[in-house]
PDB file of N, CA and C in Angstrom:
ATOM      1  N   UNK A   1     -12.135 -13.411 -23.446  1.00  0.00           N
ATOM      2  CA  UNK A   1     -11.642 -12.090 -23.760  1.00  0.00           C
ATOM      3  C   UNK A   1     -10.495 -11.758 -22.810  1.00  0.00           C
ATOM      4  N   UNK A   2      -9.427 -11.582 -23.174  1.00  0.00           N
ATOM      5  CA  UNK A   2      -8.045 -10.696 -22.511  1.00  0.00           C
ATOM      6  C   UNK A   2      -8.121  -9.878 -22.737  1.00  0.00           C
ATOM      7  N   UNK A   3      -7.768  -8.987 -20.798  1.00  0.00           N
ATOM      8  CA  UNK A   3      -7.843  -7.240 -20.942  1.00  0.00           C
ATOM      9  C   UNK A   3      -6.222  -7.962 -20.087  1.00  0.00           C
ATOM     10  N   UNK A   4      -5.804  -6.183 -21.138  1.00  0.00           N
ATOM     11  CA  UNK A   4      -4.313  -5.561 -20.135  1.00  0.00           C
ATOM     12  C   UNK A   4      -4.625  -5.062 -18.944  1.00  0.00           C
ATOM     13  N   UNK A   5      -3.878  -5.568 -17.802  1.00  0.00           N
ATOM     14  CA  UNK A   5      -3.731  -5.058 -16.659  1.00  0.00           C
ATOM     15  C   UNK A   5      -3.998  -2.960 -16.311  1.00  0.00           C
ATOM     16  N   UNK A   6      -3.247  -2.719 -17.537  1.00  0.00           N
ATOM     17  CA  UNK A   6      -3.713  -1.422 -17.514  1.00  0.00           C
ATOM     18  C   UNK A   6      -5.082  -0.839 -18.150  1.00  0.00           C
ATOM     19  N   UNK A   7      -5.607  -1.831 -18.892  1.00  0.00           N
ATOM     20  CA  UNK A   7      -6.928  -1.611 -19.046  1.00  0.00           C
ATOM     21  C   UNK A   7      -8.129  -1.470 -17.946  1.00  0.00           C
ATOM     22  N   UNK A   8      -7.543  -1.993 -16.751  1.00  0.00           N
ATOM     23  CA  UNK A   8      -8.432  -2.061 -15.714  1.00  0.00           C
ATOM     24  C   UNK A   8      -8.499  -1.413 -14.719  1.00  0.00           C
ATOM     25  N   UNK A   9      -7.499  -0.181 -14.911  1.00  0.00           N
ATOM     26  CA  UNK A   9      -7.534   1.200 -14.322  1.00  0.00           C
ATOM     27  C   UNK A   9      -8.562   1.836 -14.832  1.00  0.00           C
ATOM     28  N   UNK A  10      -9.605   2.829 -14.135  1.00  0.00           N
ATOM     29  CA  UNK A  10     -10.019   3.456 -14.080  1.00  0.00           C
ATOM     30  C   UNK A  10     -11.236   2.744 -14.513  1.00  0.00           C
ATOM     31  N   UNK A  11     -11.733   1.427 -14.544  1.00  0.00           N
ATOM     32  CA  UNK A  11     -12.926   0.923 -15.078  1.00  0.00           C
ATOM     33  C   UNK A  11     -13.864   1.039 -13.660  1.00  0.00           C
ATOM     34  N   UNK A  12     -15.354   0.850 -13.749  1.00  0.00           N
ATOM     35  CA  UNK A  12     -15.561   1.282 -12.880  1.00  0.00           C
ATOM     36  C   UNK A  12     -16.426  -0.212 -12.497  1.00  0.00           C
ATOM     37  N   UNK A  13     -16.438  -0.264 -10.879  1.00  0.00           N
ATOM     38  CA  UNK A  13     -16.901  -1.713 -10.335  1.00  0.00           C
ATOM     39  C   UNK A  13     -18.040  -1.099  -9.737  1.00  0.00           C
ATOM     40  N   UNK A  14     -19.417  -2.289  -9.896  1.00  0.00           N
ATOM     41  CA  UNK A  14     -20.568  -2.926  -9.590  1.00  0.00           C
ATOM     42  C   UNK A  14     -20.656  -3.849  -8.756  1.00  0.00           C
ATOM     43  N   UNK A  15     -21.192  -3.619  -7.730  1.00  0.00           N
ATOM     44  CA  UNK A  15     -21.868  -5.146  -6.793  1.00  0.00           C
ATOM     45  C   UNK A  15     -22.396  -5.914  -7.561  1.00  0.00           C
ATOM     46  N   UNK A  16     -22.501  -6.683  -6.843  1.00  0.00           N
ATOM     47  CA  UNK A  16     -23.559  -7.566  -7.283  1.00  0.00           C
ATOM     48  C   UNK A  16     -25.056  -7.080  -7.591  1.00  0.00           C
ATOM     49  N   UNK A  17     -25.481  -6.922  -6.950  1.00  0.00           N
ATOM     50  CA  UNK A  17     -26.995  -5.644  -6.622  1.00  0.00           C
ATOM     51  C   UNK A  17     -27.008  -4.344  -7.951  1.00  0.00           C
ATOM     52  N   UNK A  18     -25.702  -4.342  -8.319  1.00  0.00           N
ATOM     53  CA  UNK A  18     -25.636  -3.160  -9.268  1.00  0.00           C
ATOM     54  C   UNK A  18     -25.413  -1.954  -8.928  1.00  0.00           C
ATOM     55  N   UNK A  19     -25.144  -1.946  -7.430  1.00  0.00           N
ATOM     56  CA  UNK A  19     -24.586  -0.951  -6.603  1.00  0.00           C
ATOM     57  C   UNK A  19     -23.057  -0.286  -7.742  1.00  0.00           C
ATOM     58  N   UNK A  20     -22.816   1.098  -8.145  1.00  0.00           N
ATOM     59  CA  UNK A  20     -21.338   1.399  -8.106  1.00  0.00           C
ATOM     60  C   UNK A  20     -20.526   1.770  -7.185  1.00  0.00           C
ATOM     61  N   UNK A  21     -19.501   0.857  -6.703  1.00  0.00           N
ATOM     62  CA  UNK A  21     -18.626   0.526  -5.748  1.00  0.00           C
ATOM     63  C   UNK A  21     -17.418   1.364  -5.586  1.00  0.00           C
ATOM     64  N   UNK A  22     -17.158   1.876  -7.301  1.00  0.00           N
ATOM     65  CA  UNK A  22     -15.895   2.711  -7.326  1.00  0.00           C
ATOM     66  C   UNK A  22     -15.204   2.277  -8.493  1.00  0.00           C
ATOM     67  N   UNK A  23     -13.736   3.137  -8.917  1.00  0.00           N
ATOM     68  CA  UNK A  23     -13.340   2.955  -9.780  1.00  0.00           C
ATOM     69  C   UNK A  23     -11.918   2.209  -9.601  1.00  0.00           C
ATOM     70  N   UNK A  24     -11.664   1.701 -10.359  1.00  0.00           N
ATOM     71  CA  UNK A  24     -10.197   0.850  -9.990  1.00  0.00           C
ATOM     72  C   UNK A  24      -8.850   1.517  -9.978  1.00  0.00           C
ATOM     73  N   UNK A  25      -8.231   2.132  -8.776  1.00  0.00           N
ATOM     74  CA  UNK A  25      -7.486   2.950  -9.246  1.00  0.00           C
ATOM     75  C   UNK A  25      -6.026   2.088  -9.073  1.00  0.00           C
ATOM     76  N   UNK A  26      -5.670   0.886  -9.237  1.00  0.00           N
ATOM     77  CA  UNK A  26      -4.701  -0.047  -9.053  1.00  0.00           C
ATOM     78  C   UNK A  26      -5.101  -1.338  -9.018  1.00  0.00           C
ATOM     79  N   UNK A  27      -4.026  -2.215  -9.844  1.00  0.00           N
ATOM     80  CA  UNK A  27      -3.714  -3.463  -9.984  1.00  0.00           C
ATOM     81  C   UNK A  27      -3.615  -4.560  -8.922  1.00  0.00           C
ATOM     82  N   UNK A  28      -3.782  -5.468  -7.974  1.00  0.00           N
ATOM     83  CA  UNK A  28      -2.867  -5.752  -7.078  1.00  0.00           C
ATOM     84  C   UNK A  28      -2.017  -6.984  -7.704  1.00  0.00           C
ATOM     85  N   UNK A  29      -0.748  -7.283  -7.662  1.00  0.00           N
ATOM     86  CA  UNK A  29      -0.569  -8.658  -8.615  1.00  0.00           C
ATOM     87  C   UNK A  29       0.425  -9.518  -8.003  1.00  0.00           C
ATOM     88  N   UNK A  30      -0.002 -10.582  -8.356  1.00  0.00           N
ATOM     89  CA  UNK A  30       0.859 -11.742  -7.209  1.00  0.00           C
ATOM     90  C   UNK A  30       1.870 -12.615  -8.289  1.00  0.00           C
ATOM     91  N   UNK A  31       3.328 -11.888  -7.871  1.00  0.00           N
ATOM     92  CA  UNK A  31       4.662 -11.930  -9.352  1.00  0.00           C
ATOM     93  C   UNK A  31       4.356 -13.069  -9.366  1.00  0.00           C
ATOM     94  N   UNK A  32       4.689 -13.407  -8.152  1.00  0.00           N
ATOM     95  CA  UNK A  32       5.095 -15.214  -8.003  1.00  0.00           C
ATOM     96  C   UNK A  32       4.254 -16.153  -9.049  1.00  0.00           C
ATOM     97  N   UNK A  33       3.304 -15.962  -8.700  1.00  0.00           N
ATOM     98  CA  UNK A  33       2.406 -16.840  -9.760  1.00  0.00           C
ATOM     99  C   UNK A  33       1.594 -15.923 -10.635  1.00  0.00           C
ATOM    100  N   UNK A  34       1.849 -15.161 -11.290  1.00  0.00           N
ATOM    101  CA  UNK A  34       1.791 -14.998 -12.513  1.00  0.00           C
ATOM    102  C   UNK A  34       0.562 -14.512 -12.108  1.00  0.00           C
ATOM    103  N   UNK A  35      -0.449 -14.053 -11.458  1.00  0.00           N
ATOM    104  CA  UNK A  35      -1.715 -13.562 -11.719  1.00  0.00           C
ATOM    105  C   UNK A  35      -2.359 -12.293 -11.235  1.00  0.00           C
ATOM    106  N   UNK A  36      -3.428 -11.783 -11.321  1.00  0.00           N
ATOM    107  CA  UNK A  36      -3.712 -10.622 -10.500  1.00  0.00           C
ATOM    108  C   UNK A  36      -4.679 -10.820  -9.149  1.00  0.00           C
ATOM    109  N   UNK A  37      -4.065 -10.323  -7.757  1.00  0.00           N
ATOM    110  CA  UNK A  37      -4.819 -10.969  -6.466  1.00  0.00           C
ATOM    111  C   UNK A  37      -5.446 -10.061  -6.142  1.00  0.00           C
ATOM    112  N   UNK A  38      -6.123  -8.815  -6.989  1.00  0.00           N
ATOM    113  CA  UNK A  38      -7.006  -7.877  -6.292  1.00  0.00           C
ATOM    114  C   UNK A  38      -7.093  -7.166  -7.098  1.00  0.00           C
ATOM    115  N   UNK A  39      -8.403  -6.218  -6.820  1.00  0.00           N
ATOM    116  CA  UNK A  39      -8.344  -4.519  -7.729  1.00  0.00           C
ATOM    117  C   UNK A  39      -8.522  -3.800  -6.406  1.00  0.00           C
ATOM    118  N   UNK A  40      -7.966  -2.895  -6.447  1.00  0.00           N
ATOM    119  CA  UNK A  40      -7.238  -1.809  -5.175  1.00  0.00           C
ATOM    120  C   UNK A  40      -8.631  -0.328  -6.073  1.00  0.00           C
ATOM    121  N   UNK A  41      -9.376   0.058  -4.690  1.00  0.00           N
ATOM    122  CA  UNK A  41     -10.076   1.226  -5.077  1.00  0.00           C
ATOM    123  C   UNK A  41      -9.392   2.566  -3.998  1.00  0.00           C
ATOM    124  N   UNK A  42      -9.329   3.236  -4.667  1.00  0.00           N
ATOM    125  CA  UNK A  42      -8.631   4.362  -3.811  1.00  0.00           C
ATOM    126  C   UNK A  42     -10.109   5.116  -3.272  1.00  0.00           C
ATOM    127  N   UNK A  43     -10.888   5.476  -3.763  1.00  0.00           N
ATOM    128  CA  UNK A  43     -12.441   6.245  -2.707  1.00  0.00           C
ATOM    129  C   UNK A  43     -13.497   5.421  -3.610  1.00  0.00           C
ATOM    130  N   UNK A  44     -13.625   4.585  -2.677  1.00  0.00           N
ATOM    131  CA  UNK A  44     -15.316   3.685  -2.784  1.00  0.00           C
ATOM    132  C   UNK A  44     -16.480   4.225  -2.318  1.00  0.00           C
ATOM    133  N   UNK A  45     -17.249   4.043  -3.107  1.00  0.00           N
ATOM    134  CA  UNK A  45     -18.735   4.430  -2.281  1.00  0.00           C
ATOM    135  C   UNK A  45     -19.171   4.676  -0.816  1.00  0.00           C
ATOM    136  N   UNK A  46     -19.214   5.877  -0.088  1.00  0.00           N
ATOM    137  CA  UNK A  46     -19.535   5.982   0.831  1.00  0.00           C
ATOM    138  C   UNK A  46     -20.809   4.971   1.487  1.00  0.00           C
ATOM    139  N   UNK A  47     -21.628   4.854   0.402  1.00  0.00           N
ATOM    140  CA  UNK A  47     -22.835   3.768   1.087  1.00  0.00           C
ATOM    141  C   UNK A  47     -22.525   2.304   1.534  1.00  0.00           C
ATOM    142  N   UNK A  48     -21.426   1.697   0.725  1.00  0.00           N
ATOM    143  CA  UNK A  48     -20.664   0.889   0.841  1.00  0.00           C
ATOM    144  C   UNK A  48     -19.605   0.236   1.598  1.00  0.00           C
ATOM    145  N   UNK A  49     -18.764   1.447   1.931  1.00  0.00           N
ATOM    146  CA  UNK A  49     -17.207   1.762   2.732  1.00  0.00           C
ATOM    147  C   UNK A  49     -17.427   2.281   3.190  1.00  0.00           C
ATOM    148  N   UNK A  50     -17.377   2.415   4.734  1.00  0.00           N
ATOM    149  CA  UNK A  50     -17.227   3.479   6.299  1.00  0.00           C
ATOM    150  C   UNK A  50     -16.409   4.370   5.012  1.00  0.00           C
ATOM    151  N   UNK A  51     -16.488   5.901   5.413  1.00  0.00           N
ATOM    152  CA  UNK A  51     -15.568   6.732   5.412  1.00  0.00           C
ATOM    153  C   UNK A  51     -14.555   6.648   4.050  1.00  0.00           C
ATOM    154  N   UNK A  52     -15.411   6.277   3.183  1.00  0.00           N
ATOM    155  CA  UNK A  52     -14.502   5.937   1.736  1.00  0.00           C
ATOM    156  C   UNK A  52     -13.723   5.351   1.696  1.00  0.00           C
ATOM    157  N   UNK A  53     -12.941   4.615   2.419  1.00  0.00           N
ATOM    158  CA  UNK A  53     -11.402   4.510   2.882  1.00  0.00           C
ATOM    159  C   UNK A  53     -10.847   3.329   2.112  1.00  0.00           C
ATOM    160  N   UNK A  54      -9.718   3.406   1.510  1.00  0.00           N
ATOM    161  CA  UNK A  54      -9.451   2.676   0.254  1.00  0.00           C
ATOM    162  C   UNK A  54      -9.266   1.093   0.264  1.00  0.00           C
ATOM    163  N   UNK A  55      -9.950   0.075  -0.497  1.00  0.00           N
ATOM    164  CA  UNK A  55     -10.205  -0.643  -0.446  1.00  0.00           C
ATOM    165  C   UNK A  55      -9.270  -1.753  -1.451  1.00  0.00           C
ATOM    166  N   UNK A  56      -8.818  -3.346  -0.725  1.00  0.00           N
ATOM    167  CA  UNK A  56      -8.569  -4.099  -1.989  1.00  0.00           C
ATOM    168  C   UNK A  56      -9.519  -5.131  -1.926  1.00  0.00           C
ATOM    169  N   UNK A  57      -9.721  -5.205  -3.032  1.00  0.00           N
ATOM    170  CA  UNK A  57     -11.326  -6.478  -3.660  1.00  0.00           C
ATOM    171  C   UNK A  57     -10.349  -7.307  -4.306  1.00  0.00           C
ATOM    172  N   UNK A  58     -10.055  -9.067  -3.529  1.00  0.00           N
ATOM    173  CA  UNK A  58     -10.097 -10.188  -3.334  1.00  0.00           C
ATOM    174  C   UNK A  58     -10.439 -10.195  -5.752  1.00  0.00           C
ATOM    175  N   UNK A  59      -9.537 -10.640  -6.342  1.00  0.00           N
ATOM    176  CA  UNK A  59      -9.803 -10.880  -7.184  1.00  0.00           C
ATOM    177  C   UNK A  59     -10.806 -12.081  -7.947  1.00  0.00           C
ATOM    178  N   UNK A  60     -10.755 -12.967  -6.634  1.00  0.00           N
ATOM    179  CA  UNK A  60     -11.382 -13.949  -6.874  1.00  0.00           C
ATOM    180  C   UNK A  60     -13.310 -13.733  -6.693  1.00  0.00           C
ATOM    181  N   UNK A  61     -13.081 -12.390  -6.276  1.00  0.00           N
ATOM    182  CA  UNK A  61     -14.851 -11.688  -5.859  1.00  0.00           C
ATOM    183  C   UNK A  61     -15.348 -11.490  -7.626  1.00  0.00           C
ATOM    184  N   UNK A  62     -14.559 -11.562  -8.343  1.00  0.00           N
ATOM    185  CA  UNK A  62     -15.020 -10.756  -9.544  1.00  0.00           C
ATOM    186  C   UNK A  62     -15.137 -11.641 -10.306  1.00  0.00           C
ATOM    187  N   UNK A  63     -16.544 -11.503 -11.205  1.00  0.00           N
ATOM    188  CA  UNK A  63     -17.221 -12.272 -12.067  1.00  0.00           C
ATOM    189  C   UNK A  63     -17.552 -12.150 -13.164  1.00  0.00           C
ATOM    190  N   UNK A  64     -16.998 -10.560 -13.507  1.00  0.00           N
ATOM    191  CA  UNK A  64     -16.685 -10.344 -15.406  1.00  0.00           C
ATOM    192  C   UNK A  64     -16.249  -9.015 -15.238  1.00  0.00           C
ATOM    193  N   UNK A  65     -15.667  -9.141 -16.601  1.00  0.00           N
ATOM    194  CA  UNK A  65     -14.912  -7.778 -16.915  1.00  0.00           C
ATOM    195  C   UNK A  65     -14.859  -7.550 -18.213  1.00  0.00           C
ATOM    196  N   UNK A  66     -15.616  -6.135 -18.561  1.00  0.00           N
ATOM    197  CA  UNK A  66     -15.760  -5.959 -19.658  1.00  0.00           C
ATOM    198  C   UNK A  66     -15.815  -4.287 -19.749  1.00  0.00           C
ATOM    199  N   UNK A  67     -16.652  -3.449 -19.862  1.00  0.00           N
ATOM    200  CA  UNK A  67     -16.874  -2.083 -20.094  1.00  0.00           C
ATOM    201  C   UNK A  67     -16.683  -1.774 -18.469  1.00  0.00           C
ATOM    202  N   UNK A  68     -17.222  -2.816 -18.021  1.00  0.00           N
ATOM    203  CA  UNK A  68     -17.518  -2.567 -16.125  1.00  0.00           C
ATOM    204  C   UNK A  68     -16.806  -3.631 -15.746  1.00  0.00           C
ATOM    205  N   UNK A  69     -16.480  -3.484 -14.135  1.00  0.00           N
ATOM    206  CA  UNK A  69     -16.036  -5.247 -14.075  1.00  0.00           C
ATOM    207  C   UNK A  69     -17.175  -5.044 -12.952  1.00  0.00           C
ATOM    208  N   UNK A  70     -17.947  -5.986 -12.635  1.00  0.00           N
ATOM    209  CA  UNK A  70     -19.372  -6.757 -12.141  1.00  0.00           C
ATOM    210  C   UNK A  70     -18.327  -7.828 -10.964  1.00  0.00           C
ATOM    211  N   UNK A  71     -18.952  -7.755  -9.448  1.00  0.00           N
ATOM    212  CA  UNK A  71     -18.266  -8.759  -8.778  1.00  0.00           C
ATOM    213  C   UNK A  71     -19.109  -9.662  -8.306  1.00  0.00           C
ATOM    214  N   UNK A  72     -19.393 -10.694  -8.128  1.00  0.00           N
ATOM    215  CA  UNK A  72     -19.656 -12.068  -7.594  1.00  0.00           C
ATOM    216  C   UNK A  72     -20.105 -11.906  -6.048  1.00  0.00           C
ATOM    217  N   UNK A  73     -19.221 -11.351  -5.662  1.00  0.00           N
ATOM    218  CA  UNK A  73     -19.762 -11.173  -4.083  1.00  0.00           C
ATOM    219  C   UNK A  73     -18.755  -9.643  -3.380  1.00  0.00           C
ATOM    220  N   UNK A  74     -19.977  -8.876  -2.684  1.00  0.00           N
ATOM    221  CA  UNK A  74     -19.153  -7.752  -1.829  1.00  0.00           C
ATOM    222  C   UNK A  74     -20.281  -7.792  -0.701  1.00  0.00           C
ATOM    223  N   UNK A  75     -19.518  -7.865   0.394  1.00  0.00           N
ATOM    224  CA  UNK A  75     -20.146  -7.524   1.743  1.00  0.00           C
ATOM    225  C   UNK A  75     -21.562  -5.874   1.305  1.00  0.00           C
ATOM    226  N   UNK A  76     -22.360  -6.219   2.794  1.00  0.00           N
ATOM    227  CA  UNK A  76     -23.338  -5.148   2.057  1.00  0.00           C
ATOM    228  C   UNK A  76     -22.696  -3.946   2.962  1.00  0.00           C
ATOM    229  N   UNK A  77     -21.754  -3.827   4.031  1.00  0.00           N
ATOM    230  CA  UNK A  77     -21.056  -2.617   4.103  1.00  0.00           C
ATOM    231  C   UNK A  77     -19.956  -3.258   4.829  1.00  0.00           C
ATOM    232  N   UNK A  78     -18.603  -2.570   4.611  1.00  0.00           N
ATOM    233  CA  UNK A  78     -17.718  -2.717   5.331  1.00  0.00           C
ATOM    234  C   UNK A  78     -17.400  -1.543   6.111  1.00  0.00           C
ATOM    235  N   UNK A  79     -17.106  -1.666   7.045  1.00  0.00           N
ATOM    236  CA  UNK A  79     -16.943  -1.034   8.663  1.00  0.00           C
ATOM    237  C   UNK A  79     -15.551  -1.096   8.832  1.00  0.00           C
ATOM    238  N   UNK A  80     -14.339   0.319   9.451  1.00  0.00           N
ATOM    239  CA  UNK A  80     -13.115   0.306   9.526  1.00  0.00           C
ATOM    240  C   UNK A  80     -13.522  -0.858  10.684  1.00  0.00           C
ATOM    241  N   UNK A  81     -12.321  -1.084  11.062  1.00  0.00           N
ATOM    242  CA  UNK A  81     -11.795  -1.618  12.208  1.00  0.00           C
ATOM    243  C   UNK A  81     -10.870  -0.425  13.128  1.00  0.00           C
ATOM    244  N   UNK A  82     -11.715  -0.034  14.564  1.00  0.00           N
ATOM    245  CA  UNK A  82     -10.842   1.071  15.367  1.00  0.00           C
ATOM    246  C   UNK A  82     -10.206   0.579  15.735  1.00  0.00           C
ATOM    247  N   UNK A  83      -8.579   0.528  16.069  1.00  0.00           N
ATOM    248  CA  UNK A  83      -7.533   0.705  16.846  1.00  0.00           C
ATOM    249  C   UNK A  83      -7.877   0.678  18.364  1.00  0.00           C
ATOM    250  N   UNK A  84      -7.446  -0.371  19.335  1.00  0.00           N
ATOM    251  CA  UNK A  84      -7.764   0.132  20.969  1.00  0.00           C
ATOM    252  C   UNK A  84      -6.972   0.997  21.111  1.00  0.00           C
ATOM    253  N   UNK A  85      -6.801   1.739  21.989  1.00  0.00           N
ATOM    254  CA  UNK A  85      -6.143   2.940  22.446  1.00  0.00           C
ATOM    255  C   UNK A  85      -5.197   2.278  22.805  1.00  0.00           C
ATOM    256  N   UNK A  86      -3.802   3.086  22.771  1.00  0.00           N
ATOM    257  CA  UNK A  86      -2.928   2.431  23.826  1.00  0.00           C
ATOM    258  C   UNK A  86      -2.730   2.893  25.299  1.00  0.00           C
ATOM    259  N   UNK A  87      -2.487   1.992  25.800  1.00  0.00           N
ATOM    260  CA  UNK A  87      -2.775   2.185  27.294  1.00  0.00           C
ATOM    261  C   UNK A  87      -1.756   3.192  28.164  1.00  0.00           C
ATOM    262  N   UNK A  88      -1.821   4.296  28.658  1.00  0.00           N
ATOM    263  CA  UNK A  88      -1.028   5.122  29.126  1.00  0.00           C
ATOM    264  C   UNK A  88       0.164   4.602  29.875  1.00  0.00           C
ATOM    265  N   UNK A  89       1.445   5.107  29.759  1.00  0.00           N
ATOM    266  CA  UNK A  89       2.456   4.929  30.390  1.00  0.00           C
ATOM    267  C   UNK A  89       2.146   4.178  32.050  1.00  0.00           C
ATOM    268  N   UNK A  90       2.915   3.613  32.071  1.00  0.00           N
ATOM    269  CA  UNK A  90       2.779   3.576  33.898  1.00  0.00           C
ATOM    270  C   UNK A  90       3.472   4.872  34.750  1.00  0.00           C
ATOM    271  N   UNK A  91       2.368   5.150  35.672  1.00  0.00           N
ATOM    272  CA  UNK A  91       3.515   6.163  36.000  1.00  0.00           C
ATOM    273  C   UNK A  91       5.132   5.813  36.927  1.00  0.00           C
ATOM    274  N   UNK A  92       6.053   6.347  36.962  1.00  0.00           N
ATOM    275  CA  UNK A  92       7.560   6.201  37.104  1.00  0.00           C
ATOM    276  C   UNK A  92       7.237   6.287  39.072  1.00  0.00           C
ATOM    277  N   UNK A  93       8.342   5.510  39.292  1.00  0.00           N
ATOM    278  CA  UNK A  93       7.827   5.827  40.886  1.00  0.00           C
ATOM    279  C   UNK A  93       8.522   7.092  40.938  1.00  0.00           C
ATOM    280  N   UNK A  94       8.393   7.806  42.001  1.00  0.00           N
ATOM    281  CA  UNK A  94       8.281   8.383  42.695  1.00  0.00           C
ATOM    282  C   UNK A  94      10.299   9.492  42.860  1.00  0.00           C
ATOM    283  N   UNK A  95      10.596   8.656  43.083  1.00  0.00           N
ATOM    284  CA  UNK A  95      12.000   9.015  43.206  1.00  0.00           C
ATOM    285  C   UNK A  95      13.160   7.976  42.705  1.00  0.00           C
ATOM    286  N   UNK A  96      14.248   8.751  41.027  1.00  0.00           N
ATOM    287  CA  UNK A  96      14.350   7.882  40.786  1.00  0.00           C
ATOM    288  C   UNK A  96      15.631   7.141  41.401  1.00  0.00           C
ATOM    289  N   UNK A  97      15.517   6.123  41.018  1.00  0.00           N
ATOM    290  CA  UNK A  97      16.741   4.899  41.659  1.00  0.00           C
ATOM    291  C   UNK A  97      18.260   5.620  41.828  1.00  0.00           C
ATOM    292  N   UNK A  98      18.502   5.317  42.820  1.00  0.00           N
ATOM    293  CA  UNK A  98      20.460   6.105  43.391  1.00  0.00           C
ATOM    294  C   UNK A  98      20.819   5.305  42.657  1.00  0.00           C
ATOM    295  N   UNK A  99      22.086   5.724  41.836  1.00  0.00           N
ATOM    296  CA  UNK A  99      23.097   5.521  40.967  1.00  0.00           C
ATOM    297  C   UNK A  99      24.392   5.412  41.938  1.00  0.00           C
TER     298      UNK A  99
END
């Protein structure tokens, strides 16, 4: 069965488990070779995704597509990744350099 790329907006994705993961709110597509390298969720399942925070699912995770698309494999939560802080200025000596 062939679906249009725009058919697969707004369909809504399943774990594996049968968990709903979210809805597809973008394509991801790789010109070069002709295929599609992801479905992009703009707010995923909080039980699922730290903090909803928008997600792309690895096209190769997905294992049918039909009314739903059903994936093959999703982590059982994904966790942001924090940022280290950046480390404060050094402070300047003291008096600056004669010109």
């Amino acid at each position: 069965m062939l679906v249009e790329m725009t058919e697969l907006l707004g369909r809504q994705v399943f774990t594996p488990e049968g968990r709903l993961l979210g809805e597809v709110g973008n394509v991801v597509v790789d010109v070069e070779g002709s295929k599609i390298d992801g479905l992009y969720l703009d707010e995923p399942s909080a039980l699922s995704v730290e903090d909803s925070k928008p997600i792309n699912i690895p096209y190769r995770w997905v294992s049918a597509v039909n009314d739903v698309v059903l994936l093959r494999y999703f982590p059982k939560r994904v966790s942001v990744k924090r940022a280290a802080k950046a480390p404060a200025p050094a402070a300047e000596a003291a008096a600056p350099a004669a010109r």
